[in-house]
C-alpha atoms as a PDB file:
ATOM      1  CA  UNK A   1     -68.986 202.651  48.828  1.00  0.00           C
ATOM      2  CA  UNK A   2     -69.545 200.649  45.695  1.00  0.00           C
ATOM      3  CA  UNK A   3     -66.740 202.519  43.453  1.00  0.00           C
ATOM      4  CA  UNK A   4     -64.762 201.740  47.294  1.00  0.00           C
ATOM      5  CA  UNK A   5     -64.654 198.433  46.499  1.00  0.00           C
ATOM      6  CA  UNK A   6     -64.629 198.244  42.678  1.00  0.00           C
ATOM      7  CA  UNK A   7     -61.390 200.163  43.228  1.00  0.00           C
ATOM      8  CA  UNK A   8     -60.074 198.140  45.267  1.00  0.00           C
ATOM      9  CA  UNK A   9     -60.656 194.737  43.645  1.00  0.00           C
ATOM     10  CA  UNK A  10     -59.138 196.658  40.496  1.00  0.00           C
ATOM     11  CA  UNK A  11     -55.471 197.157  42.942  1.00  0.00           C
ATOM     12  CA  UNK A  12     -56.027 193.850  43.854  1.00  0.00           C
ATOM     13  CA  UNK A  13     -56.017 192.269  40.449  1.00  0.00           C
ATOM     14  CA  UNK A  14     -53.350 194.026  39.421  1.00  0.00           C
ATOM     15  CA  UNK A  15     -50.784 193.116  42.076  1.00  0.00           C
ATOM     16  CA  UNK A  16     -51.995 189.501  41.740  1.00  0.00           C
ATOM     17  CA  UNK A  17     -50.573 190.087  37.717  1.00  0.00           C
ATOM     18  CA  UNK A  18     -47.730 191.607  39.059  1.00  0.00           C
ATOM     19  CA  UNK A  19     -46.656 189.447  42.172  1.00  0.00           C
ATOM     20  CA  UNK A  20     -44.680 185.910  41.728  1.00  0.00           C
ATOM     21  CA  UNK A  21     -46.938 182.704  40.560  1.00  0.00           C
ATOM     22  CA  UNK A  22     -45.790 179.607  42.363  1.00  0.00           C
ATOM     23  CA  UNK A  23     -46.456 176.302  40.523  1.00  0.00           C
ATOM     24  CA  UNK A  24     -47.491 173.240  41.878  1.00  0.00           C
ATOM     25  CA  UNK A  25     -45.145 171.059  40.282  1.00  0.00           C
ATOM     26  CA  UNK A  26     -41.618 173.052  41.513  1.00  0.00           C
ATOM     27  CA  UNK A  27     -40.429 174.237  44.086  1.00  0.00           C
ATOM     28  CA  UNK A  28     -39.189 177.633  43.129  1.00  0.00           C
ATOM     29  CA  UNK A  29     -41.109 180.831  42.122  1.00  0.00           C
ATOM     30  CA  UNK A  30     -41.325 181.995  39.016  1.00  0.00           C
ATOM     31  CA  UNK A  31     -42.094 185.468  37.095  1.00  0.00           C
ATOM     32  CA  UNK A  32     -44.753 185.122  36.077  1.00  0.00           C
ATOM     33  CA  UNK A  33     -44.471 187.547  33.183  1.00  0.00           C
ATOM     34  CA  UNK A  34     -42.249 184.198  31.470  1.00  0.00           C
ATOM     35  CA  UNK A  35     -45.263 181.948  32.338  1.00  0.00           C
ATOM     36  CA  UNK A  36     -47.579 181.496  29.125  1.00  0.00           C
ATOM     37  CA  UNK A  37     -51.137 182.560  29.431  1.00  0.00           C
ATOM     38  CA  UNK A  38     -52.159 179.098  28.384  1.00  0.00           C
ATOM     39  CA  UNK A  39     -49.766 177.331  31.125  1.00  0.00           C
ATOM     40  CA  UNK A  40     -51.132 179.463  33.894  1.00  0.00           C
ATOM     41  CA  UNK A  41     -54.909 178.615  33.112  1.00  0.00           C
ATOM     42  CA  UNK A  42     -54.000 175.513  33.285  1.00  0.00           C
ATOM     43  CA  UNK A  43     -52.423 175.716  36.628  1.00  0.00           C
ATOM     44  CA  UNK A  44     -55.468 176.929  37.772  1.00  0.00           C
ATOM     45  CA  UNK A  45     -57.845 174.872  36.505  1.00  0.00           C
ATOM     46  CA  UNK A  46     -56.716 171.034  36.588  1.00  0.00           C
ATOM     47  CA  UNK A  47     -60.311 170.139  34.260  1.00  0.00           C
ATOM     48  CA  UNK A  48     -58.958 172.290  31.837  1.00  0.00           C
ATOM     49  CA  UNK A  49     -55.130 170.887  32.004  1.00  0.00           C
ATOM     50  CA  UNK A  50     -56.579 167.350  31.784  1.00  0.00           C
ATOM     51  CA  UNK A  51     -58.785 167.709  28.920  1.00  0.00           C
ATOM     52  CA  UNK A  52     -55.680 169.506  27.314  1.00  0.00           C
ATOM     53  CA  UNK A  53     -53.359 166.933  27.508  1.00  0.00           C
ATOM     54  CA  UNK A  54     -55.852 164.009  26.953  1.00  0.00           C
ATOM     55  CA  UNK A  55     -56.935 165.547  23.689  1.00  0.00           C
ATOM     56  CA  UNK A  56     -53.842 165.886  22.365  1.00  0.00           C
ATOM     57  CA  UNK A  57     -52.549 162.648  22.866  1.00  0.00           C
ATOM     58  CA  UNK A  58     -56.203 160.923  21.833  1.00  0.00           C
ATOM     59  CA  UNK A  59     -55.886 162.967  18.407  1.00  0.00           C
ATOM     60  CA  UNK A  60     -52.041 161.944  17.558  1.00  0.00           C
ATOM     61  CA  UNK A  61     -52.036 159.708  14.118  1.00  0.00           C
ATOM     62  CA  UNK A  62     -49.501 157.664  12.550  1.00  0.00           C
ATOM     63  CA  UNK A  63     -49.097 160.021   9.393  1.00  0.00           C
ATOM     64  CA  UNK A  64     -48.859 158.619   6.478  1.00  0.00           C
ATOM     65  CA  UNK A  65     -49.043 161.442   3.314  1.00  0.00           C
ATOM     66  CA  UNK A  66     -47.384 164.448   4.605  1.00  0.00           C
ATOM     67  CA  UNK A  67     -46.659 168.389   2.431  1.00  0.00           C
ATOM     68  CA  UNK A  68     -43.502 168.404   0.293  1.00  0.00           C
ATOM     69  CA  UNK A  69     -42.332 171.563   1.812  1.00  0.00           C
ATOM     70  CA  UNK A  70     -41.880 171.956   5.734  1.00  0.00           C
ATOM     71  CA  UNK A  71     -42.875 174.925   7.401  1.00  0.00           C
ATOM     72  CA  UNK A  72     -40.832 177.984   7.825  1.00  0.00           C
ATOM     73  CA  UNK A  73     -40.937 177.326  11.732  1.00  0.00           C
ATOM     74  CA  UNK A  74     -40.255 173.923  11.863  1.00  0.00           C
ATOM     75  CA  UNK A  75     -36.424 174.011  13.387  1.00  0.00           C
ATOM     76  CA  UNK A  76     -38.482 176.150  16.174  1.00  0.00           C
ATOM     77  CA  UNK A  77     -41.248 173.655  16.483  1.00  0.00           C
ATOM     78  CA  UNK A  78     -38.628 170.734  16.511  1.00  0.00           C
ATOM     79  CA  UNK A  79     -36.729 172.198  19.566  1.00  0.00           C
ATOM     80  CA  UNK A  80     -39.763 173.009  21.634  1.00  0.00           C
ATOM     81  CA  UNK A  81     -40.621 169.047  20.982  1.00  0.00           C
ATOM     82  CA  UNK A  82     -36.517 167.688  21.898  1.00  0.00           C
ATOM     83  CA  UNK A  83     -36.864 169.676  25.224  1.00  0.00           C
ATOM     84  CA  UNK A  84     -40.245 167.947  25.805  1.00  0.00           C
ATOM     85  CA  UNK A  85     -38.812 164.186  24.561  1.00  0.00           C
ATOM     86  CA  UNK A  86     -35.993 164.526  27.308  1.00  0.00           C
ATOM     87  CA  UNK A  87     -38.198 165.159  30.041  1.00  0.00           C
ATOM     88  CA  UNK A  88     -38.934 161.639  29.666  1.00  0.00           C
ATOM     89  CA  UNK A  89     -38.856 159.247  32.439  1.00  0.00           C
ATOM     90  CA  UNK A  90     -35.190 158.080  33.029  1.00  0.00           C
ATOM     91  CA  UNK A  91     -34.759 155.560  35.976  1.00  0.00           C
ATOM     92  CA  UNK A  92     -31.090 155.960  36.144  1.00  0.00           C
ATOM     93  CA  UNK A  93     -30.679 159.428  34.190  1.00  0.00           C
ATOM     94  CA  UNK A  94     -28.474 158.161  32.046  1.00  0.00           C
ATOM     95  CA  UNK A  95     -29.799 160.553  29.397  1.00  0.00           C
ATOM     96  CA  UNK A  96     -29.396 158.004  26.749  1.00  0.00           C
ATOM     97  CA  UNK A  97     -31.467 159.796  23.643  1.00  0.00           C
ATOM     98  CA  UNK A  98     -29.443 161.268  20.840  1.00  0.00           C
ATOM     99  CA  UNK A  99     -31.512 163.387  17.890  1.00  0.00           C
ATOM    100  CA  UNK A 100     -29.810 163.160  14.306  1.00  0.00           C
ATOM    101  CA  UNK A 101     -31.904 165.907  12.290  1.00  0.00           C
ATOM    102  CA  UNK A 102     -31.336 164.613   8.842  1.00  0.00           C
ATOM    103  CA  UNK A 103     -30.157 167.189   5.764  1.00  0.00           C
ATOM    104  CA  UNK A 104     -30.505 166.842   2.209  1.00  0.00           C
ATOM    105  CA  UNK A 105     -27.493 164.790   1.575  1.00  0.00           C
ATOM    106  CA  UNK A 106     -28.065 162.061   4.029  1.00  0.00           C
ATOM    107  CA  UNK A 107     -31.775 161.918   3.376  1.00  0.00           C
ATOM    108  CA  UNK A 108     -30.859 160.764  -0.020  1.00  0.00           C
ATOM    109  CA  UNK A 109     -28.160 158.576   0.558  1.00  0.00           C
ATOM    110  CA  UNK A 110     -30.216 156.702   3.306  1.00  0.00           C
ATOM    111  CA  UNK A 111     -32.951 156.616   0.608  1.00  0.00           C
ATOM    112  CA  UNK A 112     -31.034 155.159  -1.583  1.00  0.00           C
ATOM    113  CA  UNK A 113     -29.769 152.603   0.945  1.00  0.00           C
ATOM    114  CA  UNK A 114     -32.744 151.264   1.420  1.00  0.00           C
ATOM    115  CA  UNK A 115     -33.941 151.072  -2.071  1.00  0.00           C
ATOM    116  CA  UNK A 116     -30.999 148.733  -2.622  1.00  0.00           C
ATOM    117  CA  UNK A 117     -32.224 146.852   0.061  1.00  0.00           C
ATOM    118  CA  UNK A 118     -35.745 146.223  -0.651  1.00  0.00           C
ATOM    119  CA  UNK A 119     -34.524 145.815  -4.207  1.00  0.00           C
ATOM    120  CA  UNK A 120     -31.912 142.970  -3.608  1.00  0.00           C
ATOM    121  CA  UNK A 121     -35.386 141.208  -1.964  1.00  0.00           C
ATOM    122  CA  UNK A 122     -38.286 142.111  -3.622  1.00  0.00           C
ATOM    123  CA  UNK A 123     -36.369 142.965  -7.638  1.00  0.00           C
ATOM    124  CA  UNK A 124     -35.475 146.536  -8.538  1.00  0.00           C
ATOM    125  CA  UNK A 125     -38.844 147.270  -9.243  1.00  0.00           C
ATOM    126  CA  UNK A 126     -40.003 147.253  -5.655  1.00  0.00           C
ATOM    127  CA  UNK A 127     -36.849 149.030  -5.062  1.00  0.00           C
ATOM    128  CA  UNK A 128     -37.701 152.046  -7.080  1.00  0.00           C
ATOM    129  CA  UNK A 129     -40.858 152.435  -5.964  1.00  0.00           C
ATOM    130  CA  UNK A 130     -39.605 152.365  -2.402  1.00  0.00           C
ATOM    131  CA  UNK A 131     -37.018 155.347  -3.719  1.00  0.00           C
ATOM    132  CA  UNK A 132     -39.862 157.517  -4.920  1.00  0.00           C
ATOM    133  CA  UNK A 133     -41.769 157.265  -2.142  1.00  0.00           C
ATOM    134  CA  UNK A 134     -39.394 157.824   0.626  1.00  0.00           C
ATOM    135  CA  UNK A 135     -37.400 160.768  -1.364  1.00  0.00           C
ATOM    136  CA  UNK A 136     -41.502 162.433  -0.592  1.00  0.00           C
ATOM    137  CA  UNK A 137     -40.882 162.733   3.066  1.00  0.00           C
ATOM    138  CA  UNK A 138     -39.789 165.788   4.139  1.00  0.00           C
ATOM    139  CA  UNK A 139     -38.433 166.005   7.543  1.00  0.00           C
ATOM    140  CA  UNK A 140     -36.674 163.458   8.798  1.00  0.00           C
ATOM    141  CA  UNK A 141     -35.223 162.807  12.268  1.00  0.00           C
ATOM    142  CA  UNK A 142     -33.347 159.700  13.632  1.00  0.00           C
ATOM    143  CA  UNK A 143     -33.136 158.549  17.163  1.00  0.00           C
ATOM    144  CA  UNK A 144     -30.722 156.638  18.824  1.00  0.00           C
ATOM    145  CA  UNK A 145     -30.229 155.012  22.379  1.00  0.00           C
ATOM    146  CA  UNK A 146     -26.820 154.737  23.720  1.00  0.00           C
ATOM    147  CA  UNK A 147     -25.499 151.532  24.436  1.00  0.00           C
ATOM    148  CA  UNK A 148     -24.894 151.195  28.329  1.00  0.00           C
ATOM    149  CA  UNK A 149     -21.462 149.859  29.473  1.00  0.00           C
ATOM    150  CA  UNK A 150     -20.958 146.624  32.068  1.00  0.00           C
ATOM    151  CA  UNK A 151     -19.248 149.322  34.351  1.00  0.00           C
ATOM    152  CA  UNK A 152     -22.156 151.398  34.108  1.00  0.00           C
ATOM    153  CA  UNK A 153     -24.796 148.899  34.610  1.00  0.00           C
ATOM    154  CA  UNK A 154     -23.362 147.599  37.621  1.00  0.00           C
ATOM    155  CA  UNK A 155     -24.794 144.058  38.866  1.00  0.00           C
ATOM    156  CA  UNK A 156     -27.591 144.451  35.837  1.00  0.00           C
ATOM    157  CA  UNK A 157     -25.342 144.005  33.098  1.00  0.00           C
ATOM    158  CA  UNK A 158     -26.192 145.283  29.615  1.00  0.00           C
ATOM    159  CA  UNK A 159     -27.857 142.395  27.786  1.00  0.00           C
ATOM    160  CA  UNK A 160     -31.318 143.571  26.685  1.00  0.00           C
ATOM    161  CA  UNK A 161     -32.493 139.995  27.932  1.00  0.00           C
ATOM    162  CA  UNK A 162     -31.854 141.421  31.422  1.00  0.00           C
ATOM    163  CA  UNK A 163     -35.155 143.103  33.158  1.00  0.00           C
ATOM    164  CA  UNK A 164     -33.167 144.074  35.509  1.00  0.00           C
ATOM    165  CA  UNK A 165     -30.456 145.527  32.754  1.00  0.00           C
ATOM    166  CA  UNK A 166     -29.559 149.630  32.434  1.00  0.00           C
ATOM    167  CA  UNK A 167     -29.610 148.716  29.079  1.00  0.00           C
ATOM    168  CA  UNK A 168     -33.710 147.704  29.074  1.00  0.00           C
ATOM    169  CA  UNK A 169     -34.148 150.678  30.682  1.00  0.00           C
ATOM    170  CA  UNK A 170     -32.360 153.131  28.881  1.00  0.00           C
ATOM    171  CA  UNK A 171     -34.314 151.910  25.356  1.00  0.00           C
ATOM    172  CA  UNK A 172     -37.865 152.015  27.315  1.00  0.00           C
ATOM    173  CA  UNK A 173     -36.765 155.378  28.296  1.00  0.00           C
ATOM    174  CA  UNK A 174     -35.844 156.910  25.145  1.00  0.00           C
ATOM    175  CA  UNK A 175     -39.190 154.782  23.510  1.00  0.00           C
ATOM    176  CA  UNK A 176     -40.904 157.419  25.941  1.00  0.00           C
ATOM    177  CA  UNK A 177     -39.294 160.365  24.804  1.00  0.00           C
ATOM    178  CA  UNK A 178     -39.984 159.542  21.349  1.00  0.00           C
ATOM    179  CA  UNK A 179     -43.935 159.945  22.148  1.00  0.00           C
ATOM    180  CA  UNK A 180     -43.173 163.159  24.077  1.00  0.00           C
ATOM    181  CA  UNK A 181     -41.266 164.015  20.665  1.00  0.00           C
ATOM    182  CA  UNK A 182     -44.541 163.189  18.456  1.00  0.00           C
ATOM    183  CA  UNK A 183     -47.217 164.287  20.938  1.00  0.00           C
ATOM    184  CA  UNK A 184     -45.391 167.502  21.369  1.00  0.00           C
ATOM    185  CA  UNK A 185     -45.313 167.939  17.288  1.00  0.00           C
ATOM    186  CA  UNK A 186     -48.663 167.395  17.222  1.00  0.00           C
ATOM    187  CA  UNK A 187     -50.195 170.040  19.363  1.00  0.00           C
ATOM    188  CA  UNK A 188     -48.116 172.495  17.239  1.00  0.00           C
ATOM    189  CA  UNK A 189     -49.322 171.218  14.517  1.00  0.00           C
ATOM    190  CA  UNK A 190     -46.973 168.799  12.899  1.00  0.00           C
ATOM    191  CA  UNK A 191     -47.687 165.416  11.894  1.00  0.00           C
ATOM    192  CA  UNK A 192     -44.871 162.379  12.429  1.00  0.00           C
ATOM    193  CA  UNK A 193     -44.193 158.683  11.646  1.00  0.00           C
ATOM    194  CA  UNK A 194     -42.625 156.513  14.173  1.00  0.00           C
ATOM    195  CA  UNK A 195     -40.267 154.319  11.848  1.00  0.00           C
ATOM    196  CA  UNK A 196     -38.149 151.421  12.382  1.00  0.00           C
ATOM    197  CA  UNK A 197     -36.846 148.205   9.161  1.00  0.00           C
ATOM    198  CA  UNK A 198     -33.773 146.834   7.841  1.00  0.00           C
ATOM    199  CA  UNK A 199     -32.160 149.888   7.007  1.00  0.00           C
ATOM    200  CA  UNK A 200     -32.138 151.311  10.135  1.00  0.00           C
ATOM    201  CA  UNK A 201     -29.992 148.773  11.634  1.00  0.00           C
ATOM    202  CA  UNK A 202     -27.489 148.300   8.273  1.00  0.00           C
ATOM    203  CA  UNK A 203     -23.654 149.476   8.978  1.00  0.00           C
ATOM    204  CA  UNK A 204     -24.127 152.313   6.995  1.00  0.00           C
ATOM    205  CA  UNK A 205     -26.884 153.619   8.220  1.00  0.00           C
ATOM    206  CA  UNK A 206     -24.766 154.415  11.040  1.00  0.00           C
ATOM    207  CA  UNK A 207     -22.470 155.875   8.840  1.00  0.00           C
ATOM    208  CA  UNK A 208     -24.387 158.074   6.656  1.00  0.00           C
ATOM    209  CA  UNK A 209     -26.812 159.551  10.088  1.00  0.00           C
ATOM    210  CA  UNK A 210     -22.952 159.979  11.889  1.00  0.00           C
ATOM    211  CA  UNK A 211     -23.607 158.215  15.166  1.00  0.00           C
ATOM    212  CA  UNK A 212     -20.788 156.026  16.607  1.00  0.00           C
ATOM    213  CA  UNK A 213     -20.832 152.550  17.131  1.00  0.00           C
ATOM    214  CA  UNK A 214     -21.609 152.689  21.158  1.00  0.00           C
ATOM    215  CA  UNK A 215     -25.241 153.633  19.758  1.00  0.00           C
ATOM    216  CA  UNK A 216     -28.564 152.118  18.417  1.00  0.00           C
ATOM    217  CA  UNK A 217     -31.164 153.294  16.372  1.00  0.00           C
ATOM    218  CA  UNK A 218     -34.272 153.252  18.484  1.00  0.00           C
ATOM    219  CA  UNK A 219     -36.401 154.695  15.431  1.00  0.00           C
ATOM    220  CA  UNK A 220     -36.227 157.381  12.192  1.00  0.00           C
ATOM    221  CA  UNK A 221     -39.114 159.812  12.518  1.00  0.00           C
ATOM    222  CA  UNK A 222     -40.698 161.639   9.212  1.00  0.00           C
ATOM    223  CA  UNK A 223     -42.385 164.500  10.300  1.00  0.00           C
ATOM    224  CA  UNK A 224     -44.018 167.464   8.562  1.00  0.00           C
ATOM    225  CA  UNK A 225     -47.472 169.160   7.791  1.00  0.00           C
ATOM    226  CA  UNK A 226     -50.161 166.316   7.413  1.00  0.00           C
ATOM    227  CA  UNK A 227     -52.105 166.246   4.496  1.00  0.00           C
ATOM    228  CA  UNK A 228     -54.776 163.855   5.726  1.00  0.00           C
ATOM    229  CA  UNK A 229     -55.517 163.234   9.167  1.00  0.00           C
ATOM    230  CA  UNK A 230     -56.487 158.998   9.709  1.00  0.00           C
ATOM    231  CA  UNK A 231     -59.557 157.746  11.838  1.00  0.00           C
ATOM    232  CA  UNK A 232     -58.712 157.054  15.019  1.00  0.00           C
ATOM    233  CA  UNK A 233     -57.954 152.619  14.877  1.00  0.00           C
ATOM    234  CA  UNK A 234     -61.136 150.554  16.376  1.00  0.00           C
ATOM    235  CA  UNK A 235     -59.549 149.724  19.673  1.00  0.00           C
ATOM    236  CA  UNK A 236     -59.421 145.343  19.799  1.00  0.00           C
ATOM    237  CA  UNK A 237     -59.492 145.261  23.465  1.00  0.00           C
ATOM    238  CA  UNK A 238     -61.691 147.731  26.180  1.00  0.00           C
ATOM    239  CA  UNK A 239     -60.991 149.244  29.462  1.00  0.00           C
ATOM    240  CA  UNK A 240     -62.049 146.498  31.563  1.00  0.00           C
ATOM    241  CA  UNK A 241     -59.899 144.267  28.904  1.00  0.00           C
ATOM    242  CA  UNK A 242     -57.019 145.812  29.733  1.00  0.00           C
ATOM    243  CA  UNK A 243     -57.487 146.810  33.400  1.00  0.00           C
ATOM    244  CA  UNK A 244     -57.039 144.427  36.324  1.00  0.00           C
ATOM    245  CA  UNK A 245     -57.405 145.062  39.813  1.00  0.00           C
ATOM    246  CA  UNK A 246     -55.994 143.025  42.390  1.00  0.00           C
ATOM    247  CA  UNK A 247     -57.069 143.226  46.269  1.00  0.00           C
END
């Protein structure tokens, strides 16, 4: 009786492995053979999903000294985190995020850009040192938000002053899929810096990244392998601070 049932759990188990998984979050079935291991667990065991997710986002840093050299795998790692950034929320789904993956040639010339900026300010000292220390970051990846039309916005219009404006929306949205972008790099391991100065918004920064004019740069991010890891900021306001509840 007992190697009955033993055998019988054992057919049962495997034509649970075999069948069709549903997940909560769709609608549709899916193999679950293209499911990761990981993913599944997860499914399972909401605990285990939440402590997941809240980990990784709790642990993301600002980095600020990253490795020369990125990683053999980072084009791979850099896809898996676009898909992830465009899942954003997107009121309208305009879809208004554009990714510029920066080579050689424009990562110098953008460098150089803003050297002559800071140096026309601050002397060509401060210039050069800005130079150097840019010309050390080693992936780089502009975002951009396109520019809603009036026809598009309908009765909102497209002035950023507008709360009710496609245009508000469309740069909150793609500010969201930027952390998707980052939080996604950092659970496979690569650090980023959300940047934004002068530069960014020059004429020929435009030019030199190779969006058109109907866009706007929402933020360059340097990414790569951290080489330090920074304490997590003391936190100037608490929960309660920061959470109100209304009857």
């Amino acid at each position: 009786m007992f190697l009955l049932v033993r055998y019988t759990l054992l057919l049962l188990t495997l034509f649970v492995h075999k069948a069709n998984a549903f997940v909560p979050s769709s609608s549709k079935y899916i193999d679950i053979n293209i499911i990761d291991k990981t993913t599944t667990k997860l499914y399972a065991r909401p605990q285990t999903r939440f402590r997941n997710v809240q980990k990784n986002i709790l642990t993301r840093r600002t980095i600020n000294e990253f490795d020369t050299i990125l990683p053999n795998d980072y084009e791979q790692k850099l896809n898996n985190a676009i898909e992830a950034a465009i899942y954003a929320p997107n009121h309208k789904r305009s879809e208004p995020w554009r990714f510029y993956l920066l080579g050689p040639k424009a990562i110098e010339e953008v460098c150089k850009l803003n050297a002559d900026i800071v140096a026309s300010k601050k002397g060509e000292a401060a210039g050069e040192k800005k130079l150097k220390r840019w010309l050390q970051m080693p992936g780089w990846l502009v975002v951009t938000c396109v520019k809603s039309s009036e026809e598009e916005d309908g009765d909102g219009g497209s002035s950023m002053e507008d709360p009710m404006s496609l245009a508000r929306e469309d740069y909150a949205a793609v500010c969201c899929a930027v952390q998707n972008l980052c939080l996604s790099l950092h659970s496979q391991g690569i650090g980023t810096k959300w940047t934004t100065g002068g530069v960014n918004f020059d004429d020929q920064f435009g030019e030199i990244v190779g969006f058109s004019s109907n866009e706007e740069t929402v933020g360059t991010i340097w990414f790569g392998t951290a080489l330090q890891q920074p304490s997590p900021p003391m936190k100037k306001l608490a929960l309660d601070d920061v959470l109100k509840r209304t009857e």
